[in-house]
C-alpha atoms as a PDB file:
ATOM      1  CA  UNK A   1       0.000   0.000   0.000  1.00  0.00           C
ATOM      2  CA  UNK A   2       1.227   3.356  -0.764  1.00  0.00           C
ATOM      3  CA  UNK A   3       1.372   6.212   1.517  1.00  0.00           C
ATOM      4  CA  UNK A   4      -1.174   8.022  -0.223  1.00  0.00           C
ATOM      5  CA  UNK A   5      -3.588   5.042  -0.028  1.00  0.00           C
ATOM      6  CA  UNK A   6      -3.044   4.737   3.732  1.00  0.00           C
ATOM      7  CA  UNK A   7      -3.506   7.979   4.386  1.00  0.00           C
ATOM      8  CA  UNK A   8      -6.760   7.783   2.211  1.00  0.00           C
ATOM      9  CA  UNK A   9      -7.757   4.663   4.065  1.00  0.00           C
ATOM     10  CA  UNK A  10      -6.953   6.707   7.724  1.00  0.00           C
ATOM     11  CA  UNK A  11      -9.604   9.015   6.421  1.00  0.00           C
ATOM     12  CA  UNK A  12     -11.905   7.522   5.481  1.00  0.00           C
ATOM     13  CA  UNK A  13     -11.394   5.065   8.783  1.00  0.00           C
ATOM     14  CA  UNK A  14     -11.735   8.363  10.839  1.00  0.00           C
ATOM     15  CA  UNK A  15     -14.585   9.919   8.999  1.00  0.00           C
ATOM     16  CA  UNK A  16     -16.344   7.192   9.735  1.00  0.00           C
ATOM     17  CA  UNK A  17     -15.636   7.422  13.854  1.00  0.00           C
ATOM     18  CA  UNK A  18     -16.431  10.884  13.495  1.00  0.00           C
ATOM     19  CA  UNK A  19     -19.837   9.909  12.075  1.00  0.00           C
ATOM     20  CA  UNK A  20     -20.724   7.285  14.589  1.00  0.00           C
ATOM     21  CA  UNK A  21     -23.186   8.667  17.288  1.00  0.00           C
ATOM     22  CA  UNK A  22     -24.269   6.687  19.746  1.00  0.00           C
ATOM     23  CA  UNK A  23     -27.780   6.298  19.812  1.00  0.00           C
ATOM     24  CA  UNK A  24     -27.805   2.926  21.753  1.00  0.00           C
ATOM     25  CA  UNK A  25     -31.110   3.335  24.465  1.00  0.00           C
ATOM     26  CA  UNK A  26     -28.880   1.549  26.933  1.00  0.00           C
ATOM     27  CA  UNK A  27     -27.100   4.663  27.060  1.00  0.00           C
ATOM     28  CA  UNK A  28     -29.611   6.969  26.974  1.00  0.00           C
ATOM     29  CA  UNK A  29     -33.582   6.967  27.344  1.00  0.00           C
ATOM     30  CA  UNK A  30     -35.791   8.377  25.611  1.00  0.00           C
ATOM     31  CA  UNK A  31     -37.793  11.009  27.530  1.00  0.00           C
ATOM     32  CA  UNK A  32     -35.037  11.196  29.964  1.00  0.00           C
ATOM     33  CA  UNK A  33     -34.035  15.005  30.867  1.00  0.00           C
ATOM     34  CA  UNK A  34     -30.118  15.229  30.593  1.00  0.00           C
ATOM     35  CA  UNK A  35     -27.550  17.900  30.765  1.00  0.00           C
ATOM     36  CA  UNK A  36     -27.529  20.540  28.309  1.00  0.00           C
ATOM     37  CA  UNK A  37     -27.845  23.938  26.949  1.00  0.00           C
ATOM     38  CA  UNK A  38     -29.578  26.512  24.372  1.00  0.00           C
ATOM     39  CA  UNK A  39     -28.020  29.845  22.678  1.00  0.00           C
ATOM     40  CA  UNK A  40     -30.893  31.396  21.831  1.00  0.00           C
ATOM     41  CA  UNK A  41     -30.112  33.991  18.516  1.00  0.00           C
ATOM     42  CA  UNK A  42     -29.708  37.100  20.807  1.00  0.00           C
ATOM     43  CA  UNK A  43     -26.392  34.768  21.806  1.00  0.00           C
ATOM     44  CA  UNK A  44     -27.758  33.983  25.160  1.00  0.00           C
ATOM     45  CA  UNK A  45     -26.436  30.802  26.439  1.00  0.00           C
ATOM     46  CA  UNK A  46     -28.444  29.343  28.934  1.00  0.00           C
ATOM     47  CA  UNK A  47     -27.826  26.170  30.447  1.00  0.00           C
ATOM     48  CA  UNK A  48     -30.000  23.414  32.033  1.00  0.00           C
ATOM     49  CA  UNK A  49     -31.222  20.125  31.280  1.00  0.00           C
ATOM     50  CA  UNK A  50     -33.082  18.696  28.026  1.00  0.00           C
ATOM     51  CA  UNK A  51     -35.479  16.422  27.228  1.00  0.00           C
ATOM     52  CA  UNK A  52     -33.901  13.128  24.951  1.00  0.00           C
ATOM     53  CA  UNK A  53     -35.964  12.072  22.258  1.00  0.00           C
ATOM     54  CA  UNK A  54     -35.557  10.353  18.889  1.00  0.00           C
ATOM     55  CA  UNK A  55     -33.245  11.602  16.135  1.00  0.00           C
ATOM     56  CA  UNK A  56     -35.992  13.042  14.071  1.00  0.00           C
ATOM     57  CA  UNK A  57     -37.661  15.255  16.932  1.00  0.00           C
ATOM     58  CA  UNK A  58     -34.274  16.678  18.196  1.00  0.00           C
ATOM     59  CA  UNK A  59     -33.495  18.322  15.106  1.00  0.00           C
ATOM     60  CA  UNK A  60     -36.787  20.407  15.038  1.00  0.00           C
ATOM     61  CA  UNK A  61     -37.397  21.288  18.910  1.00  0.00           C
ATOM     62  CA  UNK A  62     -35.750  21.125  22.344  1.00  0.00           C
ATOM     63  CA  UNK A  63     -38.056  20.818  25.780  1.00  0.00           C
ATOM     64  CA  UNK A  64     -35.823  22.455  28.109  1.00  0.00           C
ATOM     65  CA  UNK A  65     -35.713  22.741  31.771  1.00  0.00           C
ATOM     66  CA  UNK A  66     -33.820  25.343  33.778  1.00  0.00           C
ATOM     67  CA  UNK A  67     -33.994  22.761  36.595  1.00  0.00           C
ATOM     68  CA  UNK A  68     -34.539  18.965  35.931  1.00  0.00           C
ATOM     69  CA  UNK A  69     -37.979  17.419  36.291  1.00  0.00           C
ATOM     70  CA  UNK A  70     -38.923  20.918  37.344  1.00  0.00           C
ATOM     71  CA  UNK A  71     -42.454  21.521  34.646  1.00  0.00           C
ATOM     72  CA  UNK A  72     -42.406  24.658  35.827  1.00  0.00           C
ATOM     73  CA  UNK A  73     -39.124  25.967  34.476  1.00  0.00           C
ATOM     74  CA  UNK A  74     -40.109  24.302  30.957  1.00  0.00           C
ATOM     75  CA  UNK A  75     -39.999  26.063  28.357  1.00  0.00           C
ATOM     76  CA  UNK A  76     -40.044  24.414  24.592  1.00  0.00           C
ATOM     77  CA  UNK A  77     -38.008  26.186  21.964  1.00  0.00           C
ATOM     78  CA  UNK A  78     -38.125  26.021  17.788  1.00  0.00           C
ATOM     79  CA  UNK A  79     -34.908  24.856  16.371  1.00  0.00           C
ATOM     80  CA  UNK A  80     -35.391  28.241  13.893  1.00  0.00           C
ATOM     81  CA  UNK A  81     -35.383  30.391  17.616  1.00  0.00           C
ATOM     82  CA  UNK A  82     -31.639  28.877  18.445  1.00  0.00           C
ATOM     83  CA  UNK A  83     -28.063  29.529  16.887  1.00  0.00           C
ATOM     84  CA  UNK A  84     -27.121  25.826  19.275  1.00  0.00           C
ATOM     85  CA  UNK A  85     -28.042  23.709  21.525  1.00  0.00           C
ATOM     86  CA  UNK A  86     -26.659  20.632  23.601  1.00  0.00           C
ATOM     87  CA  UNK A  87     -28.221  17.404  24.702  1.00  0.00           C
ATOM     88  CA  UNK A  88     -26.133  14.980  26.519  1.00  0.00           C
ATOM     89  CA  UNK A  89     -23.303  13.947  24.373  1.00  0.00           C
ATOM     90  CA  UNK A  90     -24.807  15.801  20.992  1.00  0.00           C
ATOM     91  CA  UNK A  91     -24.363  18.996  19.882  1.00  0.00           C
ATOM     92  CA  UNK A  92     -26.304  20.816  17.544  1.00  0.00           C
ATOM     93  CA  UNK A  93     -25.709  23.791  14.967  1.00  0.00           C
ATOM     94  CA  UNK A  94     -28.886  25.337  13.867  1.00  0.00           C
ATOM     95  CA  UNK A  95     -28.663  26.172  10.128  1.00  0.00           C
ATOM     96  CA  UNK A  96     -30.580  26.358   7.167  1.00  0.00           C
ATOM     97  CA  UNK A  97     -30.902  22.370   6.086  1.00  0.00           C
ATOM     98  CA  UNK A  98     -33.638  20.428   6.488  1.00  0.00           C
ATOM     99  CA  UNK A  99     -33.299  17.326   4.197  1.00  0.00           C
ATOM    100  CA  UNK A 100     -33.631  18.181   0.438  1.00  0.00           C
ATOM    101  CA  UNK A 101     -34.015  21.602  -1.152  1.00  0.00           C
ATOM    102  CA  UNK A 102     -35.540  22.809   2.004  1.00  0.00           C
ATOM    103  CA  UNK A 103     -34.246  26.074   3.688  1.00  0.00           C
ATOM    104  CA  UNK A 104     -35.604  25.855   6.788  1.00  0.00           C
ATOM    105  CA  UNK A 105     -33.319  26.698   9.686  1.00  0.00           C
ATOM    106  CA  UNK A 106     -33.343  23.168  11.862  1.00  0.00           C
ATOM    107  CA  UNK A 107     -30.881  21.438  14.471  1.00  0.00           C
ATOM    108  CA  UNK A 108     -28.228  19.562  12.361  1.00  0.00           C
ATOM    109  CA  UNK A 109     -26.089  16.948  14.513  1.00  0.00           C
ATOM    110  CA  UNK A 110     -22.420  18.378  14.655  1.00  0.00           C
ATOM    111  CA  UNK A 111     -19.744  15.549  14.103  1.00  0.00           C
ATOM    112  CA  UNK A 112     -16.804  17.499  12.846  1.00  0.00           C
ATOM    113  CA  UNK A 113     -16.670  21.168  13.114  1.00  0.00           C
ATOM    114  CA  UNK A 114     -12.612  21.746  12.527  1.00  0.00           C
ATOM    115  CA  UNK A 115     -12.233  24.353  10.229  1.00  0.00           C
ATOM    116  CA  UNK A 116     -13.885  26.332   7.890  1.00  0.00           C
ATOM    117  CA  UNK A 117     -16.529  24.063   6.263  1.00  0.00           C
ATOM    118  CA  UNK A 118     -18.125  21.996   9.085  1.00  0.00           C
ATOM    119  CA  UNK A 119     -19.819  18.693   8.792  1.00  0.00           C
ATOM    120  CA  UNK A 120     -23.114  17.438  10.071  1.00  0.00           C
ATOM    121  CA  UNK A 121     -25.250  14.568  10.447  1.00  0.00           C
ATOM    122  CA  UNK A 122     -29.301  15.215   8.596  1.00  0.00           C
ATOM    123  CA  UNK A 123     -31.407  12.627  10.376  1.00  0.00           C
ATOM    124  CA  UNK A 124     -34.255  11.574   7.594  1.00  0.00           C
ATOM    125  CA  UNK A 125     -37.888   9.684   8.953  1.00  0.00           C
ATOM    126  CA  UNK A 126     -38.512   6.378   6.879  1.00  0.00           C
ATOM    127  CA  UNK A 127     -42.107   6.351   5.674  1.00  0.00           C
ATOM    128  CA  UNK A 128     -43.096   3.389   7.634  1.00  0.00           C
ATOM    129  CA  UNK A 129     -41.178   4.079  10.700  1.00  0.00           C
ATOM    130  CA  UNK A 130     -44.009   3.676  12.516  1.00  0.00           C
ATOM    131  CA  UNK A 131     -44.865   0.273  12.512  1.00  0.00           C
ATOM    132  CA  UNK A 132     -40.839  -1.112  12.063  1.00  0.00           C
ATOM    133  CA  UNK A 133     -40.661  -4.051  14.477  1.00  0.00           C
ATOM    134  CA  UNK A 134     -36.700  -5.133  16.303  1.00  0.00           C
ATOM    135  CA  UNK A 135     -35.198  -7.930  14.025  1.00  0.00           C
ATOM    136  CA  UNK A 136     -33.762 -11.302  15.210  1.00  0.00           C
ATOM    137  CA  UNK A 137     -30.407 -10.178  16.393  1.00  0.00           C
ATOM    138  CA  UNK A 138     -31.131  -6.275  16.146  1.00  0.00           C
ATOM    139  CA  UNK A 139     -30.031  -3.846  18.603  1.00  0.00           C
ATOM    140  CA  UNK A 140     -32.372  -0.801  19.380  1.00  0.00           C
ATOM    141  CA  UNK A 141     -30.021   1.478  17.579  1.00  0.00           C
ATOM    142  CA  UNK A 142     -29.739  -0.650  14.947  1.00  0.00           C
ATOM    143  CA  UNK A 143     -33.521  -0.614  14.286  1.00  0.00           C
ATOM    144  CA  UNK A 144     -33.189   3.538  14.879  1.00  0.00           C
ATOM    145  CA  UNK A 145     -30.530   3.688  11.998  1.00  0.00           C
ATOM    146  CA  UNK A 146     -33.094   1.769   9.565  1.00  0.00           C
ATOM    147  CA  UNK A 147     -36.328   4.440  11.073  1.00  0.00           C
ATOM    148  CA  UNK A 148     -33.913   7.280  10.747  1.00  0.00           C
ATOM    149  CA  UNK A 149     -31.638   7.382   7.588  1.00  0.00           C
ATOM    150  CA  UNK A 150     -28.615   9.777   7.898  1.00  0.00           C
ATOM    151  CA  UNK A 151     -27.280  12.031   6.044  1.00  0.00           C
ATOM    152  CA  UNK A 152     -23.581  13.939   5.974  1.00  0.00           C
ATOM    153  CA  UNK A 153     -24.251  17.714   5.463  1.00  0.00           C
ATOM    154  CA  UNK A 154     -21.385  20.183   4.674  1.00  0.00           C
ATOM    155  CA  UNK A 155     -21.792  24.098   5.602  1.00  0.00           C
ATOM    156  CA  UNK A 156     -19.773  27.235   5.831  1.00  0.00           C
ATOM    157  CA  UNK A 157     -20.146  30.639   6.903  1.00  0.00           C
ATOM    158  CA  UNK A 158     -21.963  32.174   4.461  1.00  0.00           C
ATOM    159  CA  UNK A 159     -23.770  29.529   2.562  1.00  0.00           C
ATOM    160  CA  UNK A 160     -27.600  30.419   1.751  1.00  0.00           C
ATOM    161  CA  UNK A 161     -27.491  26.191   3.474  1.00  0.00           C
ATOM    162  CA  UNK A 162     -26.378  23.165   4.125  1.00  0.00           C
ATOM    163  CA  UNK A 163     -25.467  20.869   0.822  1.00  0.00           C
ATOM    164  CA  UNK A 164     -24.240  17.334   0.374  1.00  0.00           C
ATOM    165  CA  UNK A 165     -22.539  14.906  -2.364  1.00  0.00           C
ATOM    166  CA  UNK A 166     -25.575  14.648  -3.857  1.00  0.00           C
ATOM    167  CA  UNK A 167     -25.861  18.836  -4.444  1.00  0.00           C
ATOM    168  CA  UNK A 168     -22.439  18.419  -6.861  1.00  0.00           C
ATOM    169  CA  UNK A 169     -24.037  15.418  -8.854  1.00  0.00           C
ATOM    170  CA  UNK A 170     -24.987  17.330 -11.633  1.00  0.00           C
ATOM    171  CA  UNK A 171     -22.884  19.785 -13.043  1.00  0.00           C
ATOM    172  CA  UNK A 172     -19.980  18.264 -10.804  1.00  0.00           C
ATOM    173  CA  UNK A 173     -16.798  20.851 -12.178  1.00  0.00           C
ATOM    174  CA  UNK A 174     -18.691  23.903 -12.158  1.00  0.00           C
ATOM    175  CA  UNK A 175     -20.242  23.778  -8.636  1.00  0.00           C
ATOM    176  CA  UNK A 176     -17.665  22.279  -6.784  1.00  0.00           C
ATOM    177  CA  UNK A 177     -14.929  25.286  -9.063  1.00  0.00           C
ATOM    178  CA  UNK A 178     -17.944  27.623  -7.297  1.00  0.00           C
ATOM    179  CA  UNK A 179     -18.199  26.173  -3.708  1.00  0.00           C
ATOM    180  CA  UNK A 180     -14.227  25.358  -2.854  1.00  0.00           C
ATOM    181  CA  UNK A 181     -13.221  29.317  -5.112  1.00  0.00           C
ATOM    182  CA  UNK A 182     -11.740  30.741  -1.671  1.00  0.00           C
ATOM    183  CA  UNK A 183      -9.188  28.233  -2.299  1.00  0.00           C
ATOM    184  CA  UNK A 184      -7.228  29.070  -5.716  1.00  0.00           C
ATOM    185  CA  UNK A 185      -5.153  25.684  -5.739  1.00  0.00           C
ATOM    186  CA  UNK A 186      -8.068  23.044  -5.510  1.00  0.00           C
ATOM    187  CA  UNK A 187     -10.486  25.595  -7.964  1.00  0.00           C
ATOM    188  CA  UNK A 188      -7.525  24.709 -10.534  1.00  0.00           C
ATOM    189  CA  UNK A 189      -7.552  21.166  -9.613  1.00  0.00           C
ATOM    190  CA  UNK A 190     -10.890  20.749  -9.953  1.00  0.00           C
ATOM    191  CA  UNK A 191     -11.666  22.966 -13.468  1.00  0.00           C
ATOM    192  CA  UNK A 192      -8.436  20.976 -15.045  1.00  0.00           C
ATOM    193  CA  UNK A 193     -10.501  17.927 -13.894  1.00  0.00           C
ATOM    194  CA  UNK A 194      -7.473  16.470 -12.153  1.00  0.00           C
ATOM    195  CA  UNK A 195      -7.270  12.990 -10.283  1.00  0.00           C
ATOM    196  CA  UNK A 196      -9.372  12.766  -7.133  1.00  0.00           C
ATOM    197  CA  UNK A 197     -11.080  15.813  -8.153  1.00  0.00           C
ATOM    198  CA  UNK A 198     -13.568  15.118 -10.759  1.00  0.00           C
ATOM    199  CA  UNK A 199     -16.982  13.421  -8.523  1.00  0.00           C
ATOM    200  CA  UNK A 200     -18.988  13.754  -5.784  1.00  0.00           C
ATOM    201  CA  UNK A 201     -17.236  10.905  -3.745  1.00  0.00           C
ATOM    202  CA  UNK A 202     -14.566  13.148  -3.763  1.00  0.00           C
ATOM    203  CA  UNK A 203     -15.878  15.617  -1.687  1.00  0.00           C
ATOM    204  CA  UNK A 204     -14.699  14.781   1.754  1.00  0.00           C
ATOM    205  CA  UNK A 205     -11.339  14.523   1.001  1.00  0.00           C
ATOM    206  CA  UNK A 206     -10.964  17.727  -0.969  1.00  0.00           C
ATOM    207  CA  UNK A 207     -12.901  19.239   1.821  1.00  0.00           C
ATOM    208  CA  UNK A 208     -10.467  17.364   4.496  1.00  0.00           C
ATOM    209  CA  UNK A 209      -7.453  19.567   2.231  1.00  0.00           C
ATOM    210  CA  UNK A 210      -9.615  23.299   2.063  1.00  0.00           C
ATOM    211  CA  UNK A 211     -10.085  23.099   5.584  1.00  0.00           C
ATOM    212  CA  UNK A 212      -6.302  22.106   6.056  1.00  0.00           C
ATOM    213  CA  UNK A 213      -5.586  25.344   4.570  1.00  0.00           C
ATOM    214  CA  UNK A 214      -8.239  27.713   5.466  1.00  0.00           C
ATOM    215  CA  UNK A 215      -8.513  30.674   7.618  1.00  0.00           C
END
């Protein structure tokens, strides 16, 4: 193996840690209340304890409580009324993706925010989520990861929203020349249609090398 193929292969191993979130019920329950925060878009941060639900629901509200099983200090917020929030282990960045060619400002699960373009996890709702049953041998988050598809998400400061792979698929050379411009070295790469720059799967490592070298 080359060292170019390792390092690929290191990558691609570590994108893939960075995209695993627990979701395991042993480790958290649903409708538990568990340390967390909001930062509400004035900037106010205010800290307290959060409601866990399912993958879907988290994205688009947060019941939060100033002080745990207090109903009285509950107060349910919008994801579109936050800039973040934190439940537990997962944080959420509040930006303008919500599966698709929506625009709607929602909670997107943060799993790599390093530099300048960060990276997100979209939580989709199968259509018959409802009624899927455990299979033989199935964990619970297992059967959560077939109800609620993921998807990554890449944004950066600036972007009218979120996009994904599947945003360059058509018209691959002149929207990814558009999206990575800041960066004069990969904008050549990818307009002379050079190796590793010429298809969606790309994207993660030429985003791994803009955010290597942006400011």
């Amino acid at each position: 193996m080359t060292i170019k193929n390792f390092c690929l292969s290191l990558f691609i191993l570590l994108s893939i840690t960075a995209q695993a979130q627990d979701w395991s019920l042993d480790t958290y329950k649903y409708g538990e209340q568990y340390e967390g925060y909001v930062i509400d878009n004035e900037g106010n941060k205010i800290e307290g304890f959060i409601k866990y639900r399912n993958r879907w629901v988290m994205q688009n509200e947060v019941i939060f409580y100033k002080r745990k099983d207090n109903t009285s200090t509950k107060t349910k917020y919008l994801a579109k009324d936050l800039v973040e929030y934190k439940v537990a282990d997962k944080l959420y960045h509040c930006i303008n993706y919500a599966g698709g060619k929506s625009i709607s400002k929602k909670g997107n699960l943060v799993i790599n925010q390093e530099g300048c373009i960060k990276e997100y996890l979209w939580y989709d709702r199968a259509s018959s989520y409802t009624i899927m049953k455990l299979r033989p041998g199935e964990s619970s988050e297992e059967l959560g990861n077939r109800k609620f598809p993921s998807t990554v998400v890449f944004y950066k400061k600036g972007d009218g929203m979120g996009v994904t792979k599947g945003f360059f698929k058509v018209d691959f050379t002149k929207k990814a020349k558009a999206y990575f411009s800041e960066n004069k070295i990969i904008a050549k790469k990818i307009k002379t249609s050079a190796e590793g720059y010429t298809k969606p799967q790309h994207i993660p490592t030429i985003i791994k090398e803009y955010n290597e070298s942006c400011k």
